[in-house]
PDBML (XML) file of the C-alpha atoms, coordinates in Angstrom:
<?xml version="1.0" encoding="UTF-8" ?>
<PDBx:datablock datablockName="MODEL"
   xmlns:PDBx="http://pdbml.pdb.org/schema/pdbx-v50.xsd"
   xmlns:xsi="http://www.w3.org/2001/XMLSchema-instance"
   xsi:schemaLocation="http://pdbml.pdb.org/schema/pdbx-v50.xsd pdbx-v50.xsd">
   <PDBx:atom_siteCategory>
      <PDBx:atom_site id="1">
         <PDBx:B_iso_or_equiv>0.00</PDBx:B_iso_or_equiv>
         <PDBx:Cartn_x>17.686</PDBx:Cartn_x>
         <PDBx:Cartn_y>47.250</PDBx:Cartn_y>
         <PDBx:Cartn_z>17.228</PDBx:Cartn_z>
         <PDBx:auth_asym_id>A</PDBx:auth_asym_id>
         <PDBx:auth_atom_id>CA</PDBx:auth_atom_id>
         <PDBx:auth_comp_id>UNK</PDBx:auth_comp_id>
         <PDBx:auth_seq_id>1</PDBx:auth_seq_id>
         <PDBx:group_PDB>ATOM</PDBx:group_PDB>
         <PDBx:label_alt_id xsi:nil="true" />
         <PDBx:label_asym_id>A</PDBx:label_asym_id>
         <PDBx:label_atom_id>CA</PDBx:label_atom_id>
         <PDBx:label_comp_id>UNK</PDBx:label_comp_id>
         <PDBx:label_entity_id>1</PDBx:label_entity_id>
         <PDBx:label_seq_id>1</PDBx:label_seq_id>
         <PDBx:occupancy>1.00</PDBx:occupancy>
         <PDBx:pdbx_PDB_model_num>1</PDBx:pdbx_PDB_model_num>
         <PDBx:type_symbol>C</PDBx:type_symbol>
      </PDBx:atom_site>
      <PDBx:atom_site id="2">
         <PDBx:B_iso_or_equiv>0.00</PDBx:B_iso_or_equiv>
         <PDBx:Cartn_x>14.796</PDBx:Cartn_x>
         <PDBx:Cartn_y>46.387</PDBx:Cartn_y>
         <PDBx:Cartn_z>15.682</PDBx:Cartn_z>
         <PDBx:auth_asym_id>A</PDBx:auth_asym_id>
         <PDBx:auth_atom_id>CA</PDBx:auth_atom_id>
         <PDBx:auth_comp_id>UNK</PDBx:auth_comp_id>
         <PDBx:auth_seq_id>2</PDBx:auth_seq_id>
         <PDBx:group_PDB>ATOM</PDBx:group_PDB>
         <PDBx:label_alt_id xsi:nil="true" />
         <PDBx:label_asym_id>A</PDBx:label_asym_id>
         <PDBx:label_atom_id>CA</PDBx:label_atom_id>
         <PDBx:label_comp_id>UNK</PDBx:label_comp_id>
         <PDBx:label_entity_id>1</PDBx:label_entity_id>
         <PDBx:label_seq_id>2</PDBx:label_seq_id>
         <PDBx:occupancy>1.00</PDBx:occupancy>
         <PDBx:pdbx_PDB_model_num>1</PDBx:pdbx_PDB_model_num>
         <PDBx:type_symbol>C</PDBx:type_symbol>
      </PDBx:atom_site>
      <PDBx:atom_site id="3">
         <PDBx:B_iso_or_equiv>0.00</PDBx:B_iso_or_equiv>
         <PDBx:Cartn_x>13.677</PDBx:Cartn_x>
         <PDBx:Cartn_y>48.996</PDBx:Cartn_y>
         <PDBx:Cartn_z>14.021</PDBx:Cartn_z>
         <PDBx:auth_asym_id>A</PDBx:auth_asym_id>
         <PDBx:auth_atom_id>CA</PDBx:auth_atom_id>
         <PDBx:auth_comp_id>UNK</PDBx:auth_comp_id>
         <PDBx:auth_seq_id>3</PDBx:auth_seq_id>
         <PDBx:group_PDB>ATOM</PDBx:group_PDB>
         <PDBx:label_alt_id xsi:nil="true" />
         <PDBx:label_asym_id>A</PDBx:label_asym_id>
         <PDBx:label_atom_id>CA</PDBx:label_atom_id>
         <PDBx:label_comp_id>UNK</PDBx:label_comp_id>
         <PDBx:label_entity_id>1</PDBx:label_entity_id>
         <PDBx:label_seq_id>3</PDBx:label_seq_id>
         <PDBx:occupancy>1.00</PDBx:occupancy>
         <PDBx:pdbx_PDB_model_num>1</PDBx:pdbx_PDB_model_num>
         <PDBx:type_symbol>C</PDBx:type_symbol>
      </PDBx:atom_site>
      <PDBx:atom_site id="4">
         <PDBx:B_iso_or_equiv>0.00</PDBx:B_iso_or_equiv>
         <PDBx:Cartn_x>17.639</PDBx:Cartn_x>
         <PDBx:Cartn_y>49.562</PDBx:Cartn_y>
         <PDBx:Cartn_z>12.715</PDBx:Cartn_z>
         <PDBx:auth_asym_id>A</PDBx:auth_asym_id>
         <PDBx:auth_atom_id>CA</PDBx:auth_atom_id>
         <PDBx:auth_comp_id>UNK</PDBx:auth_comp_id>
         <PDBx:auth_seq_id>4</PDBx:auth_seq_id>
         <PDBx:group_PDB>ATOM</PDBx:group_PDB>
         <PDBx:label_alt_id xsi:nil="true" />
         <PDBx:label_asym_id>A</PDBx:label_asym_id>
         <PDBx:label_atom_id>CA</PDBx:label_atom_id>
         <PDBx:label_comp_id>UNK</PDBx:label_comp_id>
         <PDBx:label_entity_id>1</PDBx:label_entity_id>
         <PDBx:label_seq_id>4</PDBx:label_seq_id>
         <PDBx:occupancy>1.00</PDBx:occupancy>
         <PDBx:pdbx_PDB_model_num>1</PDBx:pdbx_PDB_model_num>
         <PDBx:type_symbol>C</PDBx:type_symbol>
      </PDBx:atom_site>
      <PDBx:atom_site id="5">
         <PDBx:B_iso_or_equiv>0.00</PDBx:B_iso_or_equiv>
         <PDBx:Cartn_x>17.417</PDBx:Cartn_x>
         <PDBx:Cartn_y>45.694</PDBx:Cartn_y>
         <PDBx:Cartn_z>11.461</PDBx:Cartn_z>
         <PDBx:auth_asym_id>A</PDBx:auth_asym_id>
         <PDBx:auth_atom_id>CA</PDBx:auth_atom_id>
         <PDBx:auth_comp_id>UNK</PDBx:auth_comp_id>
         <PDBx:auth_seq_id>5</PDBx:auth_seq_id>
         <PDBx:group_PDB>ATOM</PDBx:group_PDB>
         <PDBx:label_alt_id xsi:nil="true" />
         <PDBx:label_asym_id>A</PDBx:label_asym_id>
         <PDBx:label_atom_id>CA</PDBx:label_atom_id>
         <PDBx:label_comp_id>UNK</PDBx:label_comp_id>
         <PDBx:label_entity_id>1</PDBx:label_entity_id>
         <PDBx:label_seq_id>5</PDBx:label_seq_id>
         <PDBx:occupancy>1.00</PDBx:occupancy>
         <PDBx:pdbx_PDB_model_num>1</PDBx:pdbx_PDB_model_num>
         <PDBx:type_symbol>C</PDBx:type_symbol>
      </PDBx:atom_site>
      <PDBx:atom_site id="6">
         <PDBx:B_iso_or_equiv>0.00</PDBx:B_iso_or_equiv>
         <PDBx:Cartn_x>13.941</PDBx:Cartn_x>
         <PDBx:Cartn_y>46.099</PDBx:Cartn_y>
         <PDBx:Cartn_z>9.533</PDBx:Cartn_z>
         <PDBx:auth_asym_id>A</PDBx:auth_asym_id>
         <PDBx:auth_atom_id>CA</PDBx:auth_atom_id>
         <PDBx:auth_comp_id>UNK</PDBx:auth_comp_id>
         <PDBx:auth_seq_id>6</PDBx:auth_seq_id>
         <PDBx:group_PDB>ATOM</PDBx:group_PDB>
         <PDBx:label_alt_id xsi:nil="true" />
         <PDBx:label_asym_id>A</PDBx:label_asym_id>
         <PDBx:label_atom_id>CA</PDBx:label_atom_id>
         <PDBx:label_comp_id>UNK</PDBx:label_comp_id>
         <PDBx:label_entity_id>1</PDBx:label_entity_id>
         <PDBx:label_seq_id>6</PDBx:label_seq_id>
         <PDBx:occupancy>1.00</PDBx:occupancy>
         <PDBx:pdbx_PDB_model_num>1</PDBx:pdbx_PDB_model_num>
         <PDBx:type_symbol>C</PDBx:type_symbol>
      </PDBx:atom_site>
      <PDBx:atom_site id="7">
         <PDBx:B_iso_or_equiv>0.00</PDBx:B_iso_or_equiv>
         <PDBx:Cartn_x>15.806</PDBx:Cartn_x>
         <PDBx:Cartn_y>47.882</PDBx:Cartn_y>
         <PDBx:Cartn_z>7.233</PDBx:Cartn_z>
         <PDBx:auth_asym_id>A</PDBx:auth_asym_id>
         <PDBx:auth_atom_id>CA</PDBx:auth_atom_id>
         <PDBx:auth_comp_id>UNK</PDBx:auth_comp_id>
         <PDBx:auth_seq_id>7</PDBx:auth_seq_id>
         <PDBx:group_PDB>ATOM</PDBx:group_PDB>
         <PDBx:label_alt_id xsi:nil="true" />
         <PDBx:label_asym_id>A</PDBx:label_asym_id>
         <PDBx:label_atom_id>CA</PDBx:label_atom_id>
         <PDBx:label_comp_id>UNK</PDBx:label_comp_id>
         <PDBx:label_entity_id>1</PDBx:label_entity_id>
         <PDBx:label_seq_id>7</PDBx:label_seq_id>
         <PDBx:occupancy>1.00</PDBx:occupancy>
         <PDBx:pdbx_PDB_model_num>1</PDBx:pdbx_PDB_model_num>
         <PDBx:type_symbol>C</PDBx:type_symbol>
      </PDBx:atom_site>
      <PDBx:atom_site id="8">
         <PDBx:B_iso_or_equiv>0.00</PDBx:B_iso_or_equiv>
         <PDBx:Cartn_x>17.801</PDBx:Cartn_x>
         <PDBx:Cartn_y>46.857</PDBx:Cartn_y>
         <PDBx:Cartn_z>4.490</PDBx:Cartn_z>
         <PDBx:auth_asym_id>A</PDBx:auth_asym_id>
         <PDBx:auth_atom_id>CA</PDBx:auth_atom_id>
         <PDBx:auth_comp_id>UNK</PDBx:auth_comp_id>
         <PDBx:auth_seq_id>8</PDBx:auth_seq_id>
         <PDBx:group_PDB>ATOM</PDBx:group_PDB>
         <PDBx:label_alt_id xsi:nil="true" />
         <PDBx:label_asym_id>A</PDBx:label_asym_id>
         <PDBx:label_atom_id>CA</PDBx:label_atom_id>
         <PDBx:label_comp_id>UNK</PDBx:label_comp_id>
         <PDBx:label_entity_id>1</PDBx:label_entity_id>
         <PDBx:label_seq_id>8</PDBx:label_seq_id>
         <PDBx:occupancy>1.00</PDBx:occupancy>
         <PDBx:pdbx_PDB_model_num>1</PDBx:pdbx_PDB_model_num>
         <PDBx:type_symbol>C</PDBx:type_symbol>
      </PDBx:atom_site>
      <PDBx:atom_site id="9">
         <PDBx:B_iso_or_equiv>0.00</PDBx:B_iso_or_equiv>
         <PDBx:Cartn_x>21.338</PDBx:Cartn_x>
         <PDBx:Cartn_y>48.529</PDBx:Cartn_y>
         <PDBx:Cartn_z>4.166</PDBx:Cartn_z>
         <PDBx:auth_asym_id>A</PDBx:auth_asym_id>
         <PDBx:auth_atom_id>CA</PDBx:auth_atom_id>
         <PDBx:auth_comp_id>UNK</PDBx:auth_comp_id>
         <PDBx:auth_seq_id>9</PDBx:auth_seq_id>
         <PDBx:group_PDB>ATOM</PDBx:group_PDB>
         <PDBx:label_alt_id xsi:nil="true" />
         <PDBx:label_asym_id>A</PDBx:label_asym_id>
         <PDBx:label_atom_id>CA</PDBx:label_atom_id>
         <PDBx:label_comp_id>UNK</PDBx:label_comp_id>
         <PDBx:label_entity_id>1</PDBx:label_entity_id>
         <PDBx:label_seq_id>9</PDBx:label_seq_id>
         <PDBx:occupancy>1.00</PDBx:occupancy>
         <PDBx:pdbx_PDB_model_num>1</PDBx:pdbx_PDB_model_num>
         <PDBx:type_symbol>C</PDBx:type_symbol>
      </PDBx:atom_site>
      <PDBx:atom_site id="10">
         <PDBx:B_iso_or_equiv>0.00</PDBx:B_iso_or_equiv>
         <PDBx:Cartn_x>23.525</PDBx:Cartn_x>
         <PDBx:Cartn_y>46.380</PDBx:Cartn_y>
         <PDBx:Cartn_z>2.406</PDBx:Cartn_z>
         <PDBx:auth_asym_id>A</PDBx:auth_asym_id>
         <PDBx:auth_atom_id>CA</PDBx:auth_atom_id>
         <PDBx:auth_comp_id>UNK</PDBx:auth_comp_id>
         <PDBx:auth_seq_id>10</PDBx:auth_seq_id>
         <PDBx:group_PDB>ATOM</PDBx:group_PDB>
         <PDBx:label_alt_id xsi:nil="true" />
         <PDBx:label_asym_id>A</PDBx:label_asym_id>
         <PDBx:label_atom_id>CA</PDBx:label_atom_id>
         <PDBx:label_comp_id>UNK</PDBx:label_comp_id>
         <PDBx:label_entity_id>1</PDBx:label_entity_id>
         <PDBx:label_seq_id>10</PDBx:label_seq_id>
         <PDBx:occupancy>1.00</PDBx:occupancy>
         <PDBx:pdbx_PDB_model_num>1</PDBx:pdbx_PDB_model_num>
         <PDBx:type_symbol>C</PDBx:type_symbol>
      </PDBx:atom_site>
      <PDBx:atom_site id="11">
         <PDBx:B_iso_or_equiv>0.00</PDBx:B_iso_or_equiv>
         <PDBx:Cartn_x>26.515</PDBx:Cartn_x>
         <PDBx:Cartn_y>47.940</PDBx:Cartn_y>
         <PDBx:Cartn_z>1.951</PDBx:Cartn_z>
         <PDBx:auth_asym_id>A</PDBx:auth_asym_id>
         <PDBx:auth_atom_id>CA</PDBx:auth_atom_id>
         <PDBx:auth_comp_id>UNK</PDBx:auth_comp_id>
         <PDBx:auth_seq_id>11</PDBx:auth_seq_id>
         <PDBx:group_PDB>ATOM</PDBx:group_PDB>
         <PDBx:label_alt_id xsi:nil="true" />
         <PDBx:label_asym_id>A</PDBx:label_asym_id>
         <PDBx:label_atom_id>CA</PDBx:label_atom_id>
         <PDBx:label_comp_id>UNK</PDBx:label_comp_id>
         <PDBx:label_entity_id>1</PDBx:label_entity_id>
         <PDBx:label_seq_id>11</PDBx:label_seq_id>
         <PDBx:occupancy>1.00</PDBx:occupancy>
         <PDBx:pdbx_PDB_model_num>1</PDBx:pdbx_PDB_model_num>
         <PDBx:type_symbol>C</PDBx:type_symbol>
      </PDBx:atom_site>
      <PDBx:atom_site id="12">
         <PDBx:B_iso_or_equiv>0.00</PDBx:B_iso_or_equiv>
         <PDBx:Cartn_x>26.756</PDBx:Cartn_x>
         <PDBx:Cartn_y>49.748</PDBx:Cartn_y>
         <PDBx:Cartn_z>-1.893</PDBx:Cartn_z>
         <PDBx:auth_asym_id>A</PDBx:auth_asym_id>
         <PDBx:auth_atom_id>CA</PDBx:auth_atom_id>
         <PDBx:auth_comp_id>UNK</PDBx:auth_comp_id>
         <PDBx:auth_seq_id>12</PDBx:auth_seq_id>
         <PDBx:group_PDB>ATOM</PDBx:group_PDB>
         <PDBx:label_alt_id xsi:nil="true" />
         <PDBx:label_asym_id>A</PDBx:label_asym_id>
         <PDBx:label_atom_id>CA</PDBx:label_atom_id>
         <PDBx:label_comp_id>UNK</PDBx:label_comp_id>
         <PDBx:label_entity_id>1</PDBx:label_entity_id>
         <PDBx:label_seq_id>12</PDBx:label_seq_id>
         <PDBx:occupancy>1.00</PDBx:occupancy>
         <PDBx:pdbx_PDB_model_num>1</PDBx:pdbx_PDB_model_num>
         <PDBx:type_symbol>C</PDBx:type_symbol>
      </PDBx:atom_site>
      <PDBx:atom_site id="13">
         <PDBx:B_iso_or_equiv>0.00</PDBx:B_iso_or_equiv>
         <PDBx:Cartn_x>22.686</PDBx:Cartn_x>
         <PDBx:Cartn_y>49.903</PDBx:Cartn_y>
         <PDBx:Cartn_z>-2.100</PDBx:Cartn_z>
         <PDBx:auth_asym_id>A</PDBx:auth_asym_id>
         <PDBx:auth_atom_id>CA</PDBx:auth_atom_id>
         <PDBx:auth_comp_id>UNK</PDBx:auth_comp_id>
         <PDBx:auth_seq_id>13</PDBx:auth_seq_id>
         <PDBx:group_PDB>ATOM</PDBx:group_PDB>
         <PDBx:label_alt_id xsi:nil="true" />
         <PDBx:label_asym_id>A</PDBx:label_asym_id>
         <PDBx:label_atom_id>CA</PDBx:label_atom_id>
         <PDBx:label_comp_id>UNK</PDBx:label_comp_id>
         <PDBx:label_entity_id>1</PDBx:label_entity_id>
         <PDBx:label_seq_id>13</PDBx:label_seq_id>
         <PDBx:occupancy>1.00</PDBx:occupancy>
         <PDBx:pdbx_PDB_model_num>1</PDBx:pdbx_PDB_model_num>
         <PDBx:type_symbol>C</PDBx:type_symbol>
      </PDBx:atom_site>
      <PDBx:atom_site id="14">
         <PDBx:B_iso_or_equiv>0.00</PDBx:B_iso_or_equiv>
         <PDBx:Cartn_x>20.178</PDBx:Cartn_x>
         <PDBx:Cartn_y>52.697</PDBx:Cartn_y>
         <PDBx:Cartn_z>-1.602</PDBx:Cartn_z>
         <PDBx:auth_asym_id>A</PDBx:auth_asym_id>
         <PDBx:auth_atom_id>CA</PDBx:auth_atom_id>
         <PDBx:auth_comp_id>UNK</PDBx:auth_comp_id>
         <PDBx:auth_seq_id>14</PDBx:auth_seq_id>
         <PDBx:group_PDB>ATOM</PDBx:group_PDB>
         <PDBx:label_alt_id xsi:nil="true" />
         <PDBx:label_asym_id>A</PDBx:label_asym_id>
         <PDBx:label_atom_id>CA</PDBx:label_atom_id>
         <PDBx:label_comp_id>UNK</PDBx:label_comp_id>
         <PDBx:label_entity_id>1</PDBx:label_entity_id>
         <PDBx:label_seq_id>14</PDBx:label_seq_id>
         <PDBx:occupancy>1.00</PDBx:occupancy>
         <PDBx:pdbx_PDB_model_num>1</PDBx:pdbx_PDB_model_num>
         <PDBx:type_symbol>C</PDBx:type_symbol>
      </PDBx:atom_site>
      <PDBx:atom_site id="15">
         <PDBx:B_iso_or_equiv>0.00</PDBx:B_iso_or_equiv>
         <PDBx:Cartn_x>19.178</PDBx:Cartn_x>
         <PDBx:Cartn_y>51.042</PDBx:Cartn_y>
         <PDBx:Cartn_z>1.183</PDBx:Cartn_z>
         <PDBx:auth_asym_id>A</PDBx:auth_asym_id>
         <PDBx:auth_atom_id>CA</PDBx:auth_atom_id>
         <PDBx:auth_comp_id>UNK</PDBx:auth_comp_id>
         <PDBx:auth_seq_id>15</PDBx:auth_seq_id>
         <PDBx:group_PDB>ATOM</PDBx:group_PDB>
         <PDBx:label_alt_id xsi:nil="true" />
         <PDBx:label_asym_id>A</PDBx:label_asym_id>
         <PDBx:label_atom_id>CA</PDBx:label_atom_id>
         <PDBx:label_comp_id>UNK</PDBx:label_comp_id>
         <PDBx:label_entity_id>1</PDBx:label_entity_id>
         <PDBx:label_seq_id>15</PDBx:label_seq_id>
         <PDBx:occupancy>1.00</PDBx:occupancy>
         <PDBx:pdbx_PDB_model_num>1</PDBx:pdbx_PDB_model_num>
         <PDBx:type_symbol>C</PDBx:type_symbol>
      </PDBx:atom_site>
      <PDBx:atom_site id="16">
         <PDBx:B_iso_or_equiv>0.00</PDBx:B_iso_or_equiv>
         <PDBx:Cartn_x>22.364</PDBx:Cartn_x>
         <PDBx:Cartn_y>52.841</PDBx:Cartn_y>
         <PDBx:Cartn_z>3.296</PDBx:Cartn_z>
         <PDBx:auth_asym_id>A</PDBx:auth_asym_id>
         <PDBx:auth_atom_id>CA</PDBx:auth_atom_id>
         <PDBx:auth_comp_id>UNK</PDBx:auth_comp_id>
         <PDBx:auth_seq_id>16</PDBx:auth_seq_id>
         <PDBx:group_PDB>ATOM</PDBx:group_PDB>
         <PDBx:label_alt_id xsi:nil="true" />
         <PDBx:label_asym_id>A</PDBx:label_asym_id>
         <PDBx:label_atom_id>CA</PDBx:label_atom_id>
         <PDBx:label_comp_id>UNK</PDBx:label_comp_id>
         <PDBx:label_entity_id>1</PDBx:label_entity_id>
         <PDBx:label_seq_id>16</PDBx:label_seq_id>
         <PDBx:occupancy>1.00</PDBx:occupancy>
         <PDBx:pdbx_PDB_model_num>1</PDBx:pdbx_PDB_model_num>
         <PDBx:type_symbol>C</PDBx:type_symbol>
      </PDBx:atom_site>
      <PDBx:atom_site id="17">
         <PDBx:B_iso_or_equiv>0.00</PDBx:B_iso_or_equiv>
         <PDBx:Cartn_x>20.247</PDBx:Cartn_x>
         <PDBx:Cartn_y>56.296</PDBx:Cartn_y>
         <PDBx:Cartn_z>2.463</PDBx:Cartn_z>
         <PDBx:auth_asym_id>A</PDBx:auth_asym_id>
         <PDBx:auth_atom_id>CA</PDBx:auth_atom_id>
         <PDBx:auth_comp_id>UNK</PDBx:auth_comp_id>
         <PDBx:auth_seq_id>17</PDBx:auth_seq_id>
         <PDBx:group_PDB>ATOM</PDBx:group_PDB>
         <PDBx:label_alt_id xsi:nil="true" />
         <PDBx:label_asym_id>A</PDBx:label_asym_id>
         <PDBx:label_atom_id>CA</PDBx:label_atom_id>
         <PDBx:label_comp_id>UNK</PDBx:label_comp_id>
         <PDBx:label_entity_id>1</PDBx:label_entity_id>
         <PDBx:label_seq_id>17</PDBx:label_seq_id>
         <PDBx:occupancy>1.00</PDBx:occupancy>
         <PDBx:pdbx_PDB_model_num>1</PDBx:pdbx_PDB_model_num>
         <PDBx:type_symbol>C</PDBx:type_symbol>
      </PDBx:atom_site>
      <PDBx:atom_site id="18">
         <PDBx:B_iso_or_equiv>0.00</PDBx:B_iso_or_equiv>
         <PDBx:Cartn_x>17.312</PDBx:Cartn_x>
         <PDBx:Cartn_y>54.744</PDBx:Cartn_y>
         <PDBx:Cartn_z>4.304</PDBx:Cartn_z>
         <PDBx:auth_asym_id>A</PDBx:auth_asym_id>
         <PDBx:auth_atom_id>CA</PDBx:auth_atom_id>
         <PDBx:auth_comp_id>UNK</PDBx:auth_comp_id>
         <PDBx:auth_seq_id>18</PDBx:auth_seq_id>
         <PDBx:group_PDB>ATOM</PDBx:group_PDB>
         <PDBx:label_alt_id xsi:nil="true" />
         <PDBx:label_asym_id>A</PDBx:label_asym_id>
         <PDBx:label_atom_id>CA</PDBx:label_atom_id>
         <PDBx:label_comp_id>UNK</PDBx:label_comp_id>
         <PDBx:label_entity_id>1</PDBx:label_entity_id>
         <PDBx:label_seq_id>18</PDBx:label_seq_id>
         <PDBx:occupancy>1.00</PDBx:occupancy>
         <PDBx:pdbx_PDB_model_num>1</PDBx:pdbx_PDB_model_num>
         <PDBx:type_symbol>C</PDBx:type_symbol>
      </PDBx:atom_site>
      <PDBx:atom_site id="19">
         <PDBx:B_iso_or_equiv>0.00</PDBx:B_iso_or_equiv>
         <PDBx:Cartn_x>19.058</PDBx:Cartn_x>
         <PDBx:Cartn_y>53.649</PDBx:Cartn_y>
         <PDBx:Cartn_z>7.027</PDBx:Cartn_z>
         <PDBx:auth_asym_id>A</PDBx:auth_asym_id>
         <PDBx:auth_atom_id>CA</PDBx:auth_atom_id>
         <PDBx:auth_comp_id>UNK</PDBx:auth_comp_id>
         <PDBx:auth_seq_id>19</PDBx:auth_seq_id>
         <PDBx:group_PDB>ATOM</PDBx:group_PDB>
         <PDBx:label_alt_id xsi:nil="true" />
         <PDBx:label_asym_id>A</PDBx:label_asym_id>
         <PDBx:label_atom_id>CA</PDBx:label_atom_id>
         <PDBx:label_comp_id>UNK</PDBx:label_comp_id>
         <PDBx:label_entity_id>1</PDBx:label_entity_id>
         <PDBx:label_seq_id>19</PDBx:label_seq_id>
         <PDBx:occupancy>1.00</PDBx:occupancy>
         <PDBx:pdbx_PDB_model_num>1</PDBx:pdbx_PDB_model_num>
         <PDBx:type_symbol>C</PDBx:type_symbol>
      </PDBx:atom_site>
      <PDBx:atom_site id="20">
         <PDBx:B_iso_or_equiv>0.00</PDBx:B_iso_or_equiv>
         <PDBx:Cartn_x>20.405</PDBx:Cartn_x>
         <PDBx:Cartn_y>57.142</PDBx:Cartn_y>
         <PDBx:Cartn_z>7.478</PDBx:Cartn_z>
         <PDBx:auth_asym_id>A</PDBx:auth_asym_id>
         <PDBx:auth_atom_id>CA</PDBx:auth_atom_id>
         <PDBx:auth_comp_id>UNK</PDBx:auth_comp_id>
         <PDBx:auth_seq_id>20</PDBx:auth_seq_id>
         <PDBx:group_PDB>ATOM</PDBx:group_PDB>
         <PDBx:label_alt_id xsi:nil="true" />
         <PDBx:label_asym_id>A</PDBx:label_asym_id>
         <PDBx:label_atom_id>CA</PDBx:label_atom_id>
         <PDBx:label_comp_id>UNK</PDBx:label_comp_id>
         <PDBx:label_entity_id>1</PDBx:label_entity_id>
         <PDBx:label_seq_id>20</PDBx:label_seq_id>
         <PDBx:occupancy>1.00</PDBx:occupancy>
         <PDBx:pdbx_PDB_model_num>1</PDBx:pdbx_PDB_model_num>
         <PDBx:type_symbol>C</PDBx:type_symbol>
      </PDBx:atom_site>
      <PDBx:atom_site id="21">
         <PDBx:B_iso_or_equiv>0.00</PDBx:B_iso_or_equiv>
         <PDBx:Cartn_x>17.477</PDBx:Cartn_x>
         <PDBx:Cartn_y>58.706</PDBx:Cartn_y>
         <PDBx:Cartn_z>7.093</PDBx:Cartn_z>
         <PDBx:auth_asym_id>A</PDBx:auth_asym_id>
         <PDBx:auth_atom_id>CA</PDBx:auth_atom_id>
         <PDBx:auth_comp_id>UNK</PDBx:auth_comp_id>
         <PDBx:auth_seq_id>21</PDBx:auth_seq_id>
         <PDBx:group_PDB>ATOM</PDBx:group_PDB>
         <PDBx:label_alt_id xsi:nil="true" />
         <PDBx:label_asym_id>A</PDBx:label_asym_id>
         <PDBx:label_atom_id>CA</PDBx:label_atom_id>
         <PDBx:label_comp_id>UNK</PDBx:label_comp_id>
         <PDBx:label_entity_id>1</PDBx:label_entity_id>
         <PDBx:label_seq_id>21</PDBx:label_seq_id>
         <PDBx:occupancy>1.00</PDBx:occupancy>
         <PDBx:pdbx_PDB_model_num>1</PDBx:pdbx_PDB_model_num>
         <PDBx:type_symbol>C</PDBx:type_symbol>
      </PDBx:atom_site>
      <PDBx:atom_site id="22">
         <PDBx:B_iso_or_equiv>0.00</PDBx:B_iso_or_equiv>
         <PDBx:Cartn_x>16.234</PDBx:Cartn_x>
         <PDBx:Cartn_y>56.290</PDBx:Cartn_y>
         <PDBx:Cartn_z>9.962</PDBx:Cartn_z>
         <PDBx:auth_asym_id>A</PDBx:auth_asym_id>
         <PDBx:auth_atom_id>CA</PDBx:auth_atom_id>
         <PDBx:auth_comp_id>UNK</PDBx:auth_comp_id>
         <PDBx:auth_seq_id>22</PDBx:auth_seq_id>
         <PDBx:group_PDB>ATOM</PDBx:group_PDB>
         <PDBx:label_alt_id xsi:nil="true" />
         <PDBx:label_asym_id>A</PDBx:label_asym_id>
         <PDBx:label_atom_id>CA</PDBx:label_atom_id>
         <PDBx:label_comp_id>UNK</PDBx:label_comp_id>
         <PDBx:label_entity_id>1</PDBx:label_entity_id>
         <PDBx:label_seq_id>22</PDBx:label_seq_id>
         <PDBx:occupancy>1.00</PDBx:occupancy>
         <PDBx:pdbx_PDB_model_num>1</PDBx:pdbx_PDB_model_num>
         <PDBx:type_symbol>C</PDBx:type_symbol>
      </PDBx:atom_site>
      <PDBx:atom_site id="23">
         <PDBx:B_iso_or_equiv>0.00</PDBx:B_iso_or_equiv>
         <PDBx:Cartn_x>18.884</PDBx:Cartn_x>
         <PDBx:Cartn_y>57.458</PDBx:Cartn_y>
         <PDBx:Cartn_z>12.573</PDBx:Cartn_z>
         <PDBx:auth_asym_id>A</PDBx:auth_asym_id>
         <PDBx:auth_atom_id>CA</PDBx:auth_atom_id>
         <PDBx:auth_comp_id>UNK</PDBx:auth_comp_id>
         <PDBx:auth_seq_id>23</PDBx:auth_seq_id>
         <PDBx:group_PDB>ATOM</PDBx:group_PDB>
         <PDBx:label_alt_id xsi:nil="true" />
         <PDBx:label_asym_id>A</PDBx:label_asym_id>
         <PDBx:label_atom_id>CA</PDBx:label_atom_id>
         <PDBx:label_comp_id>UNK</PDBx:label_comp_id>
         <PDBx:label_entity_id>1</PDBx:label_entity_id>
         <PDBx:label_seq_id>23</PDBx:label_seq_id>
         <PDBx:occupancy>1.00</PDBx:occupancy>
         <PDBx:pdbx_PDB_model_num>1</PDBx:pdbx_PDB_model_num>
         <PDBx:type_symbol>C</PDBx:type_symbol>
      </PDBx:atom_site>
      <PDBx:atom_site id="24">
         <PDBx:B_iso_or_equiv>0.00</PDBx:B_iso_or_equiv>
         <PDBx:Cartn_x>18.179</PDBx:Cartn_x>
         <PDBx:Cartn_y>60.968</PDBx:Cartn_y>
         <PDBx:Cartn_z>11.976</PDBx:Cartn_z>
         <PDBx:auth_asym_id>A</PDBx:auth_asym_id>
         <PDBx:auth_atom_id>CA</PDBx:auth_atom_id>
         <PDBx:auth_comp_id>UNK</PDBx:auth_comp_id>
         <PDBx:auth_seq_id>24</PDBx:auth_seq_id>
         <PDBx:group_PDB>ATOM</PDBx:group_PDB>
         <PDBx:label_alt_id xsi:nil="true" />
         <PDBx:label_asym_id>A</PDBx:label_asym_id>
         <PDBx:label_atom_id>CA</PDBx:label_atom_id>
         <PDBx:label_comp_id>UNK</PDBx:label_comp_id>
         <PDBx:label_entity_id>1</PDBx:label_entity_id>
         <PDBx:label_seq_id>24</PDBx:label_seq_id>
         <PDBx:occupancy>1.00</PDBx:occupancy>
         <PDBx:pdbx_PDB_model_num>1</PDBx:pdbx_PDB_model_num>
         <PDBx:type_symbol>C</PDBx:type_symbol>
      </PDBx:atom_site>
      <PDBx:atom_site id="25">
         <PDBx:B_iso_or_equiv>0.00</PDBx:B_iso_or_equiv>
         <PDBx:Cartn_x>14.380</PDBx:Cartn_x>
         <PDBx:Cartn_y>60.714</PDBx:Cartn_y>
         <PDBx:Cartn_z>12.895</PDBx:Cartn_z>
         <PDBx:auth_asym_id>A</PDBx:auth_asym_id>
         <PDBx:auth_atom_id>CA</PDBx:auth_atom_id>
         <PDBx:auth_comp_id>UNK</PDBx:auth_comp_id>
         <PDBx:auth_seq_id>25</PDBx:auth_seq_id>
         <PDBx:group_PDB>ATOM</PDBx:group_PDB>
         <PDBx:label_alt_id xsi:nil="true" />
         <PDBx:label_asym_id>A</PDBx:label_asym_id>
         <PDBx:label_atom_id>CA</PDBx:label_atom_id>
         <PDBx:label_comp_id>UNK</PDBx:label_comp_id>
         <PDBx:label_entity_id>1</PDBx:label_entity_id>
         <PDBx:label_seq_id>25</PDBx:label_seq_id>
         <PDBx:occupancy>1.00</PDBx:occupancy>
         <PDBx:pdbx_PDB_model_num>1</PDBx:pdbx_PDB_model_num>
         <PDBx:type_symbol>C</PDBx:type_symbol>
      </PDBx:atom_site>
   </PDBx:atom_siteCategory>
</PDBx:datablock>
C-alpha cells in the first residue's frame, strides 16, 4: 500500500503510466 500510495496517479495525469509501470515490476 505504500509503495502504491507514494505515487502520484491522479486520474487524467502521467502519473497513471507510473503507477502502471509500478504494478508490473
Amino acid at each position: 500500500t505504500r509503495r502504491l500510495v507514494r505515487v502520484r496517479s491522479c486520474s487524467r495525469t502521467p502519473g497513471e503510466r507510473q503507477l502502471s509501470d509500478l504494478l508490473v515490476r
